[in-house]
N, C-alpha and C. Protein backbone atom coordinates (compact mmCIF):
# COMPACT_ATOMS: atom_id res chain seq x y z
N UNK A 1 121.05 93.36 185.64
CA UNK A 1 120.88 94.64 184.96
C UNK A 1 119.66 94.54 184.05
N UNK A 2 119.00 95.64 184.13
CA UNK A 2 117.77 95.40 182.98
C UNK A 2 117.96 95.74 181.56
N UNK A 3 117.21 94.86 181.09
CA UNK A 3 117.41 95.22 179.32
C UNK A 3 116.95 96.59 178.79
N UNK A 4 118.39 96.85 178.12
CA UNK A 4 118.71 98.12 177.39
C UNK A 4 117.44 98.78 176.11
N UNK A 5 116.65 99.26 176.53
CA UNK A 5 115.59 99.65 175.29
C UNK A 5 116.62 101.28 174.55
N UNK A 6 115.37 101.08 173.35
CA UNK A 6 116.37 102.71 172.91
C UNK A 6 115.18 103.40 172.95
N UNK A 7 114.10 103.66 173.91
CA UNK A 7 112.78 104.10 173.63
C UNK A 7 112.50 103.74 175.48
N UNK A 8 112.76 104.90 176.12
CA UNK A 8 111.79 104.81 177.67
C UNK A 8 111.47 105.55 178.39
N UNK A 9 110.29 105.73 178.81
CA UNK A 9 109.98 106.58 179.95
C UNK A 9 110.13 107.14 181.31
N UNK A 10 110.30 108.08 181.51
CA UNK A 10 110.99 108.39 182.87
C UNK A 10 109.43 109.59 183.55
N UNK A 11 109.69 109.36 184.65
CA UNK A 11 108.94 110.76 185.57
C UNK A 11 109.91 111.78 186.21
N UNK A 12 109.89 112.56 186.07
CA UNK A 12 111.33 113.58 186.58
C UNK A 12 111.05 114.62 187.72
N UNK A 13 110.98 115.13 188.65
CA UNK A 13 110.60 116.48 189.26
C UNK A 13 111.83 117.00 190.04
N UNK A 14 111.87 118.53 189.64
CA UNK A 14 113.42 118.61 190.34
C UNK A 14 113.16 120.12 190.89
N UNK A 15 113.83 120.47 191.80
CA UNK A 15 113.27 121.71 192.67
C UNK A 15 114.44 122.50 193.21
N UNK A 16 114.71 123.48 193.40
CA UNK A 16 115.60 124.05 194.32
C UNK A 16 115.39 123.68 196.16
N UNK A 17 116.40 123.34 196.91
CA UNK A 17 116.36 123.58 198.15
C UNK A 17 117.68 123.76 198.61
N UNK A 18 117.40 124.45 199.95
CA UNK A 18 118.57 125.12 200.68
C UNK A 18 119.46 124.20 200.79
N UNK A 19 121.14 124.39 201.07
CA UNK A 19 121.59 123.55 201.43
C UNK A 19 122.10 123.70 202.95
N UNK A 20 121.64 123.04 203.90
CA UNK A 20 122.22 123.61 205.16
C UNK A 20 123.46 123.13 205.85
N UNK A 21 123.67 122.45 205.05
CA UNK A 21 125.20 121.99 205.74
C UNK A 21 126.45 123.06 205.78
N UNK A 22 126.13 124.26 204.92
CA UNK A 22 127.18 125.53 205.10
C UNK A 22 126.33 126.55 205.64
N UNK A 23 127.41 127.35 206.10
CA UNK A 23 127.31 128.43 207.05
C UNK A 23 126.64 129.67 205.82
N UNK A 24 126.68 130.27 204.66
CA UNK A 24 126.31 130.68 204.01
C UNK A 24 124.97 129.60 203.30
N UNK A 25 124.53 130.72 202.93
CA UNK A 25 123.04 130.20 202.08
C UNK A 25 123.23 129.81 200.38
N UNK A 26 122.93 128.28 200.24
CA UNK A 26 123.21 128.15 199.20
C UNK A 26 122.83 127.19 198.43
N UNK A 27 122.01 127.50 197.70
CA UNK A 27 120.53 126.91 196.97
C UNK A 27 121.39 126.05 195.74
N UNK A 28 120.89 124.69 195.73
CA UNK A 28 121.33 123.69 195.06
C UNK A 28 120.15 122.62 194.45
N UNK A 29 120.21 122.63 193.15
CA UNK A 29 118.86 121.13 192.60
C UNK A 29 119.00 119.97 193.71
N UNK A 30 117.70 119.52 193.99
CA UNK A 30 117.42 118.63 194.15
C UNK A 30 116.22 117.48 193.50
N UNK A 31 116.16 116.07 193.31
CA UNK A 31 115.20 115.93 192.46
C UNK A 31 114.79 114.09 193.00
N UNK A 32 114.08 113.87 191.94
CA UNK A 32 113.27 112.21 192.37
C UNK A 32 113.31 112.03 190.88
N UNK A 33 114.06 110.71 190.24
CA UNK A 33 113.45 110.36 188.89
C UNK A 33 112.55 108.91 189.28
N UNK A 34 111.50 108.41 188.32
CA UNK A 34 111.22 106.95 188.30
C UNK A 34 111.07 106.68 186.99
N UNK A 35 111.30 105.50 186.96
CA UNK A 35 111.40 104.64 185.91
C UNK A 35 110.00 104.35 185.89
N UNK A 36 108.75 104.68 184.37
CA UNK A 36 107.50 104.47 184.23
C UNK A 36 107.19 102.86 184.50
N UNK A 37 108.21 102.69 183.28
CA UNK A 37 107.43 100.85 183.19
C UNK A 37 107.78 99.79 184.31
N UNK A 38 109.10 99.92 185.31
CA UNK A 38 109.20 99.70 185.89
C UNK A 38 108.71 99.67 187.64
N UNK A 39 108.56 101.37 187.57
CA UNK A 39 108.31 101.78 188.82
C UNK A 39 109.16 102.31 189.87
N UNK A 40 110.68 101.68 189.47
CA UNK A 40 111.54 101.44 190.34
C UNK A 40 111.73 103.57 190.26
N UNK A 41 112.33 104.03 191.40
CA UNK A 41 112.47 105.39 191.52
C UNK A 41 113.60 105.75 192.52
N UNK A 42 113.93 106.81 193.03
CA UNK A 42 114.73 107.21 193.64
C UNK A 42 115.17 108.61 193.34
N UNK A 43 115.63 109.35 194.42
CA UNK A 43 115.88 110.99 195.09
C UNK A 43 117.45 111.10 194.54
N UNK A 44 117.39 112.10 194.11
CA UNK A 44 119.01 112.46 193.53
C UNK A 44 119.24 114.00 194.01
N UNK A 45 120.54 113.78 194.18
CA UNK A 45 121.46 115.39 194.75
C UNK A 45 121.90 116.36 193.72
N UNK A 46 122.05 115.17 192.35
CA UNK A 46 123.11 116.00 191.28
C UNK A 46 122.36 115.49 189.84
N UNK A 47 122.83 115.99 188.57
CA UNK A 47 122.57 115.59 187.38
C UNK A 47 123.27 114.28 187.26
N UNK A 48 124.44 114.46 187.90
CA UNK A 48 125.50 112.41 187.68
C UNK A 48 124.80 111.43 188.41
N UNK A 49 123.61 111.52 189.15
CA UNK A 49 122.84 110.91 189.77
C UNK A 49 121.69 110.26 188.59
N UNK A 50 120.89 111.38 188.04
CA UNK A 50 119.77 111.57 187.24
C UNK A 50 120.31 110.29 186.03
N UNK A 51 121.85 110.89 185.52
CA UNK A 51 121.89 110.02 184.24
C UNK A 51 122.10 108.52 184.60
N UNK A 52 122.91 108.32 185.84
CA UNK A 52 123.28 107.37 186.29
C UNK A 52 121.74 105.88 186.35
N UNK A 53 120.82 106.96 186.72
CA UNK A 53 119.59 105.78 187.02
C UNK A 53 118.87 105.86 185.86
N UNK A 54 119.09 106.98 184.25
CA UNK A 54 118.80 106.88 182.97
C UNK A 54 119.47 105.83 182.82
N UNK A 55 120.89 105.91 182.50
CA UNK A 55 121.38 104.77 182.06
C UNK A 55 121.21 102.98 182.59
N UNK A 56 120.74 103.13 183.59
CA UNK A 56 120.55 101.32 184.05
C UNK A 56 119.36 100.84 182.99
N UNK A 57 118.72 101.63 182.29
CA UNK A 57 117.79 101.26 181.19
C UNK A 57 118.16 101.55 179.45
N UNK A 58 118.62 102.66 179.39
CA UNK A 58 119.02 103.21 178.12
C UNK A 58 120.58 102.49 177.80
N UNK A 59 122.05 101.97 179.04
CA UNK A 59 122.88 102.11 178.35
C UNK A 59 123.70 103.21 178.52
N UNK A 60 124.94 103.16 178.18
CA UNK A 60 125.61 104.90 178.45
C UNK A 60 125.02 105.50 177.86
N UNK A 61 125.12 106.98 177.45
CA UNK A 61 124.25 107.85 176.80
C UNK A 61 125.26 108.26 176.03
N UNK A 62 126.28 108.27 176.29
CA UNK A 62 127.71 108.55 175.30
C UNK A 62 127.78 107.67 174.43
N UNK A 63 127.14 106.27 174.03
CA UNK A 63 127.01 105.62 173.45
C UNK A 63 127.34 105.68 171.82
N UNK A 64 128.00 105.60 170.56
CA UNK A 64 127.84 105.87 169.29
C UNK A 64 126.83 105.21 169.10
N UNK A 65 125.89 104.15 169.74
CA UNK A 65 124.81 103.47 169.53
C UNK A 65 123.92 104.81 169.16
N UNK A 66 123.42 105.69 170.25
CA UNK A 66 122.68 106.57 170.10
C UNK A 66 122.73 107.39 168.96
């Protein structure tokens, strides 16, 4: 696991696209975060995604630390 900073950078871009797996039309976020100092990155479906790859650097975010 990488060490927990309380100070880090992220790149974020998040977009609407269709979802076609239903028969009705139905537009859902989609997005890519990366980690600056690292590099490391990856495509997410949901916001529990987004915090999930915040936190492998920050720590929970529910934290009383914060």
């Amino acid at each position: 696991m990488p060490i927990v900073h309380r100070s880090t950078s992220f790149i974020i871009r998040i977009w609407w696209e269709q979802d076609k797996t239903t028969e009705r039309t139905v537009w859902v976020w989609r997005g890519w975060i990366q980690h600056v100092h690292s590099g490391q990155s990856t495509y997410v479906r949901n916001l529990s995604a987004f915090i999930a790859f915040i936190e492998q650097w920050t720590g929970h975010l529910d934290d009383p630390q914060w």
